[in-house]
Protein backbone atom coordinates (compact mmCIF):
# COMPACT_ATOMS: atom_id res chain seq x y z
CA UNK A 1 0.00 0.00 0.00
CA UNK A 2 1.40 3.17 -1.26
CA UNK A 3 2.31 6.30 1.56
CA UNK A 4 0.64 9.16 2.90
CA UNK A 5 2.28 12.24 3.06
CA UNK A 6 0.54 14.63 5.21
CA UNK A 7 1.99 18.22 4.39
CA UNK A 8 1.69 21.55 6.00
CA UNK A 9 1.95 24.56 4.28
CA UNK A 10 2.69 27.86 5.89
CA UNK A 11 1.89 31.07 3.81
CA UNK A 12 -1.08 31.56 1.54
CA UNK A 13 -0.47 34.35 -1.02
CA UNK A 14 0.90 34.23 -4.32
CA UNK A 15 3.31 31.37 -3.70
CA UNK A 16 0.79 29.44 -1.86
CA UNK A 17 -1.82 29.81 -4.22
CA UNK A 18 0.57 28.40 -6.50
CA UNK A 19 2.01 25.46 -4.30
CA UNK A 20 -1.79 24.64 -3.30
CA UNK A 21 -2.60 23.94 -7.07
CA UNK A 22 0.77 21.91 -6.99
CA UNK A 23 -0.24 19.51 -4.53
CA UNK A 24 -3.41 19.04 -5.70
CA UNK A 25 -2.63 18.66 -9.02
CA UNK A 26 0.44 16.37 -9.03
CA UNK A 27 -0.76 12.94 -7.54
CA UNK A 28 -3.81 13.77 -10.59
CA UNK A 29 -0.99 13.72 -13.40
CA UNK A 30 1.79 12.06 -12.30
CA UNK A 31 2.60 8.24 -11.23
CA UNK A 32 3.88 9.37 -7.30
CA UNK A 33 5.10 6.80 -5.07
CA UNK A 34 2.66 7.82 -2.16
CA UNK A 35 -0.58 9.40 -1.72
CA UNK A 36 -0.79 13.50 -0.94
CA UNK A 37 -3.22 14.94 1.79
CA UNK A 38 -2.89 18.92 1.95
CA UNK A 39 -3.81 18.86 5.67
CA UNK A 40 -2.78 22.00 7.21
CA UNK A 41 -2.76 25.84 5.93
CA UNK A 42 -1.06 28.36 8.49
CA UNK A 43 -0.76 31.64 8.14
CA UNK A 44 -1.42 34.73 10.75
CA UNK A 45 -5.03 35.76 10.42
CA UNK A 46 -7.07 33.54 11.12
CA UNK A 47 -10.09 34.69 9.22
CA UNK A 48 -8.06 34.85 5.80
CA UNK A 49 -6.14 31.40 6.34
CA UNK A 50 -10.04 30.24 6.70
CA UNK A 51 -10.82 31.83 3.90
CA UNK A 52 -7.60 30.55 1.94
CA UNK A 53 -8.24 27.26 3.21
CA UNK A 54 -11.46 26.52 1.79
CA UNK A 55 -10.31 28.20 -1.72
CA UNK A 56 -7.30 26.47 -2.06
CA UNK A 57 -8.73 23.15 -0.52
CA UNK A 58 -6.88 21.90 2.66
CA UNK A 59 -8.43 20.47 5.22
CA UNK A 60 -7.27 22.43 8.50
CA UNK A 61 -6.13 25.62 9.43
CA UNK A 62 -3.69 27.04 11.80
CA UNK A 63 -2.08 30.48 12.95
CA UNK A 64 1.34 29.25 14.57
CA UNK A 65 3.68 27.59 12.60
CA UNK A 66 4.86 26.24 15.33
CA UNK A 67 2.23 23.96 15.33
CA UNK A 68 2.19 22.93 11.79
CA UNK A 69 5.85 22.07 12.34
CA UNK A 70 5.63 20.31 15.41
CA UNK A 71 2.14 18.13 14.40
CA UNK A 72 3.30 14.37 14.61
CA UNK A 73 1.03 14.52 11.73
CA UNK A 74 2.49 16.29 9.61
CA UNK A 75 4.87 15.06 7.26
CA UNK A 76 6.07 17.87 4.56
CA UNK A 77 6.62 21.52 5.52
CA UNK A 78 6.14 23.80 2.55
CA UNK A 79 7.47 27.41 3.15
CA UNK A 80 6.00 30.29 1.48
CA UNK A 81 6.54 32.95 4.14
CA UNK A 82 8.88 36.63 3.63
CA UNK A 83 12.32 35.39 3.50
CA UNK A 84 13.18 36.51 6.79
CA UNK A 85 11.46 33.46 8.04
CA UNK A 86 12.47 31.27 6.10
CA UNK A 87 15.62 30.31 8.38
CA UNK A 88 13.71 29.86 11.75
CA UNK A 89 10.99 27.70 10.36
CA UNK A 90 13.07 25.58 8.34
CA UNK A 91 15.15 24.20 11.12
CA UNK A 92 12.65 23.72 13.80
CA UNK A 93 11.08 21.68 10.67
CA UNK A 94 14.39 19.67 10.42
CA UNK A 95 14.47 19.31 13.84
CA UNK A 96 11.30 17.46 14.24
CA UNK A 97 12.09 15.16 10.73
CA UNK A 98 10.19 16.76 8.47
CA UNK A 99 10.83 16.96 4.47
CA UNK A 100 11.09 20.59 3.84
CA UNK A 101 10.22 22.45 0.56
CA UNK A 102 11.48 26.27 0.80
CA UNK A 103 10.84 29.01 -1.90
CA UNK A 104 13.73 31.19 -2.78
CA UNK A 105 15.52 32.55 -2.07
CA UNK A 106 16.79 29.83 0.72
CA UNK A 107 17.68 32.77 3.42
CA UNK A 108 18.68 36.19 4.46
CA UNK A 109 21.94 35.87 4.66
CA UNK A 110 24.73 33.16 3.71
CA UNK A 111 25.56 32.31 7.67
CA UNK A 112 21.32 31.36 8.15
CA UNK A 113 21.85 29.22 4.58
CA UNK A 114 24.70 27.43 6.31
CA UNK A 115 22.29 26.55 9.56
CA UNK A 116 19.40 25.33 7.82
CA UNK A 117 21.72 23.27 5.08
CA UNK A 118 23.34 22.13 8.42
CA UNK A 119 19.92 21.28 9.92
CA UNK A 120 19.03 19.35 7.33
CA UNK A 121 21.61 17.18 6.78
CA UNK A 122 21.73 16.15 10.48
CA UNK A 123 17.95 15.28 10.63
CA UNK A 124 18.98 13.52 7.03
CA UNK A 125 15.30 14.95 5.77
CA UNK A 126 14.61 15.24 1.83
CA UNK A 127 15.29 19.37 1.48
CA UNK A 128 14.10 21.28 -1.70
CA UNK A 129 14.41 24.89 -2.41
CA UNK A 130 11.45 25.90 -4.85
CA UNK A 131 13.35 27.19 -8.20
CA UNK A 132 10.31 26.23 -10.40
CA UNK A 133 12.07 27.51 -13.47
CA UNK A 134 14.28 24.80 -13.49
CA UNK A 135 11.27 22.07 -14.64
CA UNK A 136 9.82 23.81 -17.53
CA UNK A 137 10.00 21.52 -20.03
CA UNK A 138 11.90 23.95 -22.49
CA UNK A 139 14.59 24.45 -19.93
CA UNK A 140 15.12 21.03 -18.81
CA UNK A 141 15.29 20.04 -23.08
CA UNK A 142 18.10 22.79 -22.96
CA UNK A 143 20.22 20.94 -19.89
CA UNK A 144 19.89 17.97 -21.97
CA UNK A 145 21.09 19.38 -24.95
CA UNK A 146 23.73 21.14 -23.44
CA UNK A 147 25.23 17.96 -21.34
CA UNK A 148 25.17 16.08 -24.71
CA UNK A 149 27.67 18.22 -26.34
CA UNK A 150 25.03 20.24 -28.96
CA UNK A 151 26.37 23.59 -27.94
CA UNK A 152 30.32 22.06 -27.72
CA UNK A 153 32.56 24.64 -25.37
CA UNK A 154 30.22 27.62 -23.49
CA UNK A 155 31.14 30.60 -24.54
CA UNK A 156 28.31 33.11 -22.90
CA UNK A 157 25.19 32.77 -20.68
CA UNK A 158 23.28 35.87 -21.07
CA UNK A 159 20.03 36.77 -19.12
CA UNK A 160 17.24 39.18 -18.01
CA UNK A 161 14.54 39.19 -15.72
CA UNK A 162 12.50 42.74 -15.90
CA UNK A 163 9.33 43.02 -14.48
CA UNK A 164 7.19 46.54 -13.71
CA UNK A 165 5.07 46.51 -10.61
CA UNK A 166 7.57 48.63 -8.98
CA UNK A 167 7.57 51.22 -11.69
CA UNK A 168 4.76 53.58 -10.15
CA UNK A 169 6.34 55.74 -7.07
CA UNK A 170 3.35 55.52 -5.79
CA UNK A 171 3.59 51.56 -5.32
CA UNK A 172 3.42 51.58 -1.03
CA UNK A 173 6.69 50.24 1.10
CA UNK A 174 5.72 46.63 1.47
CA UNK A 175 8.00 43.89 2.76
CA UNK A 176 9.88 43.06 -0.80
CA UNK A 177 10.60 46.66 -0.45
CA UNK A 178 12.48 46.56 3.23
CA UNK A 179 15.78 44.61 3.53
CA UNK A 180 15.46 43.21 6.90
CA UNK A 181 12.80 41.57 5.65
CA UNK A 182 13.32 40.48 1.98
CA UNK A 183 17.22 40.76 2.24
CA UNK A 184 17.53 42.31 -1.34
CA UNK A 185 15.09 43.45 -3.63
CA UNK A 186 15.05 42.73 -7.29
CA UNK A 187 18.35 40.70 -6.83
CA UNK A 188 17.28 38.25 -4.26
CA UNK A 189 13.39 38.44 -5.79
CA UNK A 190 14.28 37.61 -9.33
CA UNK A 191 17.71 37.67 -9.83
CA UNK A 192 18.22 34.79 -8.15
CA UNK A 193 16.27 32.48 -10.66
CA UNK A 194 18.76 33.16 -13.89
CA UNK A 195 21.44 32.84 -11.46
CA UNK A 196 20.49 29.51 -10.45
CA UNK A 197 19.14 28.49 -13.56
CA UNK A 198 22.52 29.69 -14.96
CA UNK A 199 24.54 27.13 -12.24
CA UNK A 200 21.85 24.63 -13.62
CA UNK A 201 22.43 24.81 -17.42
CA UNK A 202 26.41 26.49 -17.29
CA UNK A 203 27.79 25.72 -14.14
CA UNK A 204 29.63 27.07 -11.15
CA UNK A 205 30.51 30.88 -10.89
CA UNK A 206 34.12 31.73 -10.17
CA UNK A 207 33.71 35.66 -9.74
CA UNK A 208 31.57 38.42 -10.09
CA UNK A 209 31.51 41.89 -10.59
CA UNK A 210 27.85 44.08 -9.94
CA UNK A 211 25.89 47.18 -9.81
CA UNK A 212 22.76 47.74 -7.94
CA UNK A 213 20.45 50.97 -8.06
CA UNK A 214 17.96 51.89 -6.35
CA UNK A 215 15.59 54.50 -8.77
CA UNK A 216 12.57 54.61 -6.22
CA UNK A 217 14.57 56.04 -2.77
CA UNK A 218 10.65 57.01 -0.78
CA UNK A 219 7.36 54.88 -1.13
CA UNK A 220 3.58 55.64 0.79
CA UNK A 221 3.38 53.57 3.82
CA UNK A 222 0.35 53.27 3.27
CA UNK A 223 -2.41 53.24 0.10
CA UNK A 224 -3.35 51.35 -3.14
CA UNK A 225 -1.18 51.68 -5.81
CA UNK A 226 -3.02 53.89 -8.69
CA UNK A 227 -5.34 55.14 -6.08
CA UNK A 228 -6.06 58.85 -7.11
CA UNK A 229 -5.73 61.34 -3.84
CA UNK A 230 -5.10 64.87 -4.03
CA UNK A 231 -2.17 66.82 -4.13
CA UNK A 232 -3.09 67.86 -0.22
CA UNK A 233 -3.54 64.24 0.03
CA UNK A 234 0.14 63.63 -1.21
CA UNK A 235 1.84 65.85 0.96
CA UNK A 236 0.10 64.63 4.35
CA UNK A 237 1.11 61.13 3.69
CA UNK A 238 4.34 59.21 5.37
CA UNK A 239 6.87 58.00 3.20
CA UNK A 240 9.39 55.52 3.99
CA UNK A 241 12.96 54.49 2.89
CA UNK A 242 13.36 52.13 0.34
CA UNK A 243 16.25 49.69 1.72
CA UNK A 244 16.86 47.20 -1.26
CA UNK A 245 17.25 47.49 -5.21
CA UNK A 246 14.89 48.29 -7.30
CA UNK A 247 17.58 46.96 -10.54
CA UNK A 248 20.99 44.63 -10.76
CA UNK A 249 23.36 43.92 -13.21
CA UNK A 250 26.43 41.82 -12.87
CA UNK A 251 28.88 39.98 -15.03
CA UNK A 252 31.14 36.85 -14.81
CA UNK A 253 33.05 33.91 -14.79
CA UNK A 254 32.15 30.59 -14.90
CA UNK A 255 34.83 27.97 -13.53
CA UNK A 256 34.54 26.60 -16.83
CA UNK A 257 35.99 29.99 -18.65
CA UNK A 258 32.47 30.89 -19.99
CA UNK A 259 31.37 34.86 -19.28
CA UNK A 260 28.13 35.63 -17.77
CA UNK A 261 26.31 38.82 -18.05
CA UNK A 262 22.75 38.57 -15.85
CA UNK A 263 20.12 41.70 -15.28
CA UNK A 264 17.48 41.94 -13.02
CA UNK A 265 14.60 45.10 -12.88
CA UNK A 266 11.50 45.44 -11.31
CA UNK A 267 10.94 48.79 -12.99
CA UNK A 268 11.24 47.89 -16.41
CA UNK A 269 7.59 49.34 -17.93
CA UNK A 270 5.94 47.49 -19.73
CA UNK A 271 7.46 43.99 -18.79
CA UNK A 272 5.44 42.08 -16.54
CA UNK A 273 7.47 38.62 -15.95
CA UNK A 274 9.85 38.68 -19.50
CA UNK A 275 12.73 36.19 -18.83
CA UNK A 276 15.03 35.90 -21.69
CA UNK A 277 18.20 33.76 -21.78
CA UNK A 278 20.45 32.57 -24.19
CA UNK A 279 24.01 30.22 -24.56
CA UNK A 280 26.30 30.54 -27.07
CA UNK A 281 29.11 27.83 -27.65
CA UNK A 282 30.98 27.17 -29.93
CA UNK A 283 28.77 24.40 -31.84
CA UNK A 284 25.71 26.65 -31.26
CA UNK A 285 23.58 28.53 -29.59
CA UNK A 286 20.06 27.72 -27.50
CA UNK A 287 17.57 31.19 -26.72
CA UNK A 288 14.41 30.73 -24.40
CA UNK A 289 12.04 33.74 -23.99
CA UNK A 290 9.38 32.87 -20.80
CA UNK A 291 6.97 34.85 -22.23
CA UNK A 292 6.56 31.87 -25.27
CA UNK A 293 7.96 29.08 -22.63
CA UNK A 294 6.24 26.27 -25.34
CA UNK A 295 9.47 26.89 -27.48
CA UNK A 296 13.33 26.66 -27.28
CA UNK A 297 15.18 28.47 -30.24
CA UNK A 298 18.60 26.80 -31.29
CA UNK A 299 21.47 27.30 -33.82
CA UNK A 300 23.12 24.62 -34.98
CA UNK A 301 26.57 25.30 -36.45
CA UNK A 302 26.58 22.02 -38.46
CA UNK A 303 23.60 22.96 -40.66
CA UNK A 304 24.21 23.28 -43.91
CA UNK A 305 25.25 27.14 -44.57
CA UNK A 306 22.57 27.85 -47.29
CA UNK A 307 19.57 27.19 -44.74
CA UNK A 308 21.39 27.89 -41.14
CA UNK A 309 19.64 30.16 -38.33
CA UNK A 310 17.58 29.73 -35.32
CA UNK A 311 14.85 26.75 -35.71
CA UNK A 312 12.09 26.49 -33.26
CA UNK A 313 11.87 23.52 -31.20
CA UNK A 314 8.27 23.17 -30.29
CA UNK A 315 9.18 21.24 -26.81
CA UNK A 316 5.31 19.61 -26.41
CA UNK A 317 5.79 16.15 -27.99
CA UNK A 318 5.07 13.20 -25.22
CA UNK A 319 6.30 9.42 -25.17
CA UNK A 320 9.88 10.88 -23.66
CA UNK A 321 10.90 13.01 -26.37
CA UNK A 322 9.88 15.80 -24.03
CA UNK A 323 10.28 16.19 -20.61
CA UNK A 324 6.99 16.18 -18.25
CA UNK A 325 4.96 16.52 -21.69
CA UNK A 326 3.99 12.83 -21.37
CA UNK A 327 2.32 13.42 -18.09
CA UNK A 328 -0.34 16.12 -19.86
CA UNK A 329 -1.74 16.76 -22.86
CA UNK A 330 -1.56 15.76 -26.81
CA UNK A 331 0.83 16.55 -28.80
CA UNK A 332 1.08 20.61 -29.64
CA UNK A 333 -0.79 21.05 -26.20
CA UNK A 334 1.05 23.93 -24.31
CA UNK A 335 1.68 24.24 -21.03
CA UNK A 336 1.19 27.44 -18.41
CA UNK A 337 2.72 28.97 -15.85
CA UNK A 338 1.36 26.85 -12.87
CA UNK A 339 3.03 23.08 -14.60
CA UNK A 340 6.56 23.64 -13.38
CA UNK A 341 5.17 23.69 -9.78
CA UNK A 342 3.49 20.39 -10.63
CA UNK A 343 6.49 19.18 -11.98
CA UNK A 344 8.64 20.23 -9.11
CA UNK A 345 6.30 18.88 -6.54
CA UNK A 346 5.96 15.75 -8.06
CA UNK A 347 9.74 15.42 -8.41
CA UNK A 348 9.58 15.52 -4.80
CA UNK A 349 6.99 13.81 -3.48
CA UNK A 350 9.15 10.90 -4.95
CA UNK A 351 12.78 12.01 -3.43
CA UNK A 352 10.47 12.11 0.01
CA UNK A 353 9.47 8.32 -0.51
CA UNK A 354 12.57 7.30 -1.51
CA UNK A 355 14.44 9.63 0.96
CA UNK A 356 16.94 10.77 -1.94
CA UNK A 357 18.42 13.84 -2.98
CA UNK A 358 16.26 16.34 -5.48
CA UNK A 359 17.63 19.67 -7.09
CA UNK A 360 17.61 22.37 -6.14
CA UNK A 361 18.84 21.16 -2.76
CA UNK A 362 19.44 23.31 0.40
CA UNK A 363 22.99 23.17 -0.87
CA UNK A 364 22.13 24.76 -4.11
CA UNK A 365 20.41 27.53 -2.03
CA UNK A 366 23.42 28.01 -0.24
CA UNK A 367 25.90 28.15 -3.58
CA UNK A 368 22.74 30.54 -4.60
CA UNK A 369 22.94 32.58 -1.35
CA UNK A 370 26.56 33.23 -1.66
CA UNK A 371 26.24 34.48 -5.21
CA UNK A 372 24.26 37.17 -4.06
CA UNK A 373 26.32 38.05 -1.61
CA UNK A 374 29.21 38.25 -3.12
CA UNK A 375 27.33 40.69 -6.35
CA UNK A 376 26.04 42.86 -3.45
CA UNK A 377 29.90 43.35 -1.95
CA UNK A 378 31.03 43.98 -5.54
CA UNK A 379 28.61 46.42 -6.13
CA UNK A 380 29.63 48.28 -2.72
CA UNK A 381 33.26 48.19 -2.98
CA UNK A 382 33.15 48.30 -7.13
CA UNK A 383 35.54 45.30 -7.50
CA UNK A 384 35.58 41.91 -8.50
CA UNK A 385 34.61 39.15 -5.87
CA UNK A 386 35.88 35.81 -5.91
CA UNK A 387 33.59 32.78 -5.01
């Protein structure tokens, strides 16, 4: 008779409207080795966890995450709190043997990354750090491409993640606005998906070299963004200080000689989630846009020179020439933004059964959290930093 993992998830926003379709959606599409039951939501009001609860459709609610954690019957945390969080919960999770699935980025600070990796490992618990990215099926076709040799030597990894809900002034000081909360801005927000992805499909970084900027300095503390108010209004209301980024660029080395040149802006106008990324070697090149996510572009240098350029790979074909494809629709079926949180979920649902590793690790969100870190310093001191 198959398992029953019973998990608790703390935090019910964005993330955890996206996690909740996760879990209910994986054991629907996917052969898992054990049976899912979302059994606890937690967050701190009670009426909108309620609420939350019955939309999202767990069966129990809670306000302390202490007690999610600490419930003999729970048996998967999920973590979708602000990062600074992130840390405390995770290892009182560890501590009690629970398998522990963490959105990005993994901490505050590189020394908290080291005690939860630390945690883990000691309670030897299955430990995942939610980079979703990594399982769209266009992305994981690229990784495969790339380890079998169709690109040859790396030569560049070059990427940008520019979104615009930042771009009004009038956008109020919430917590991905305040570093002691969020720990950076658009660098630890978004930033740190192209960085891992580029660790995932390049490889380790050697040194960087950044800039940060913040454009925005004041925000309301209060307010709707758009809300109309007169100019009497305006000059009544409290304004507070902006403490992370609101835009990062850095470049670098890989270990393996390839250059890296990675930007990150939440006040880009007009660009609402536009990932773009592309790897040139020296056999050929791969580009993914996230905004058509269906399709991976690549350059083959071996084409015949009359008829070379970038073909489309249409990555929805099932029966394994695809990955995850098989698991969903027809052939030519797209997916959305809400599969590679199936996909990850599912991924680990199995590691949890069979108590193995699953990327990203804790580990990886350490190597992730020291990356930042270390473009951060460079951008303060305006020198390289070695890894």
């Amino acid at each position: 008779m198959a398992k029953t993992l019973r998990v608790g998830m703390i935090g019910y926003g964005f993330m955890g409207k996206a996690h909740s379709n996760a879990w209910r959606q994986a054991p629907r599409f996917f052969p898992l080795k054990a049976h899912v039951e979302l059994h606890t939501l937690c967050g701190r009001s009670a009426a909108g966890v309620q609420a939350a609860r019955i939309q999202l459709g767990w069966q129990n609610a809670a306000t302390d995450w202490r007690d999610v954690v600490e419930s003999p019957l729970i048996d998967v945390v999920d973590i979708n709190t602000p990062n600074d969080s992130h840390a405390e919960i995770a290892i009182a999770a560890a501590r009690a043997g629970k398998h522990i699935l963490c959105e990005k980025p993994l901490a505050l600070t590189t020394k908290q990354a080291e005690q939860m990796l630390a945690a883990v490992q000691k309670s030897k618990v299955v430990h995942m750090v939610c980079h979703n990215y990594r399982r769209i099926p266009a992305i994981a076709l690229a990784k495969k491409m790339i380890v079998e040799g169709a690109l040859g030597q790396i030569y560049h990894y070059h990427a940008r993640y520019a979104q615009d809900w930042l771009a009004d002034p009038e956008f109020p000081l919430k917590w991905r606005l305040q570093k002691g909360i969020s720990g950076s801005g658009a660098h630890g927000d978004i930033n740190v998906h192209i960085m891992d992805l580029a660790r995932y499909l390049v490889g380790e970084f050697k040194e960087v070299c950044g800039v940060m900027q913040t454009f925005i300095k004041e925000r309301p503390l209060a307010g709707e963004p758009g809300k109309i108010q007169s100019p009497a209004a305006k000059a009544l209301e409290k304004r507070g200080k902006v403490t992370v980024d609101d835009a990062v660029t850095f470049i670098g080395r890989f270990e393996n000689g390839a250059l890296a040149n990675l930007e990150a802006t939440r006040v880009a106008l007009g660009r609402k989630n536009h990932i773009t990324i592309e790897i040139n070697g020296s056999k050929g090149s791969l580009y993914f846009d996230f905004e058509d996510m269906n399709r991976l572009k690549f350059f083959n240098q071996d084409d015949p020179k009359d008829r070379q350029g970038f073909h489309d790979i249409m990555v929805t074909q099932p029966n394994g020439i695809h990955p995850y494809i098989a698991n969903w629709w027809g052939s030519g079926h797209v997916l959305g933004y809400e599969h590679p949180f199936v996909h990850t979920v599912a991924d680990f649902i199995n590691a949890c059964v069979e108590g193995k590793p699953v990327h990203p690790t804790f580990e990886d969100g350490l190597k992730n959290q020291q990356i930042l870190e270390a473009v951060e310093q460079s951008a303060k001191t305006g020198r390289w930093v070695k890894l």
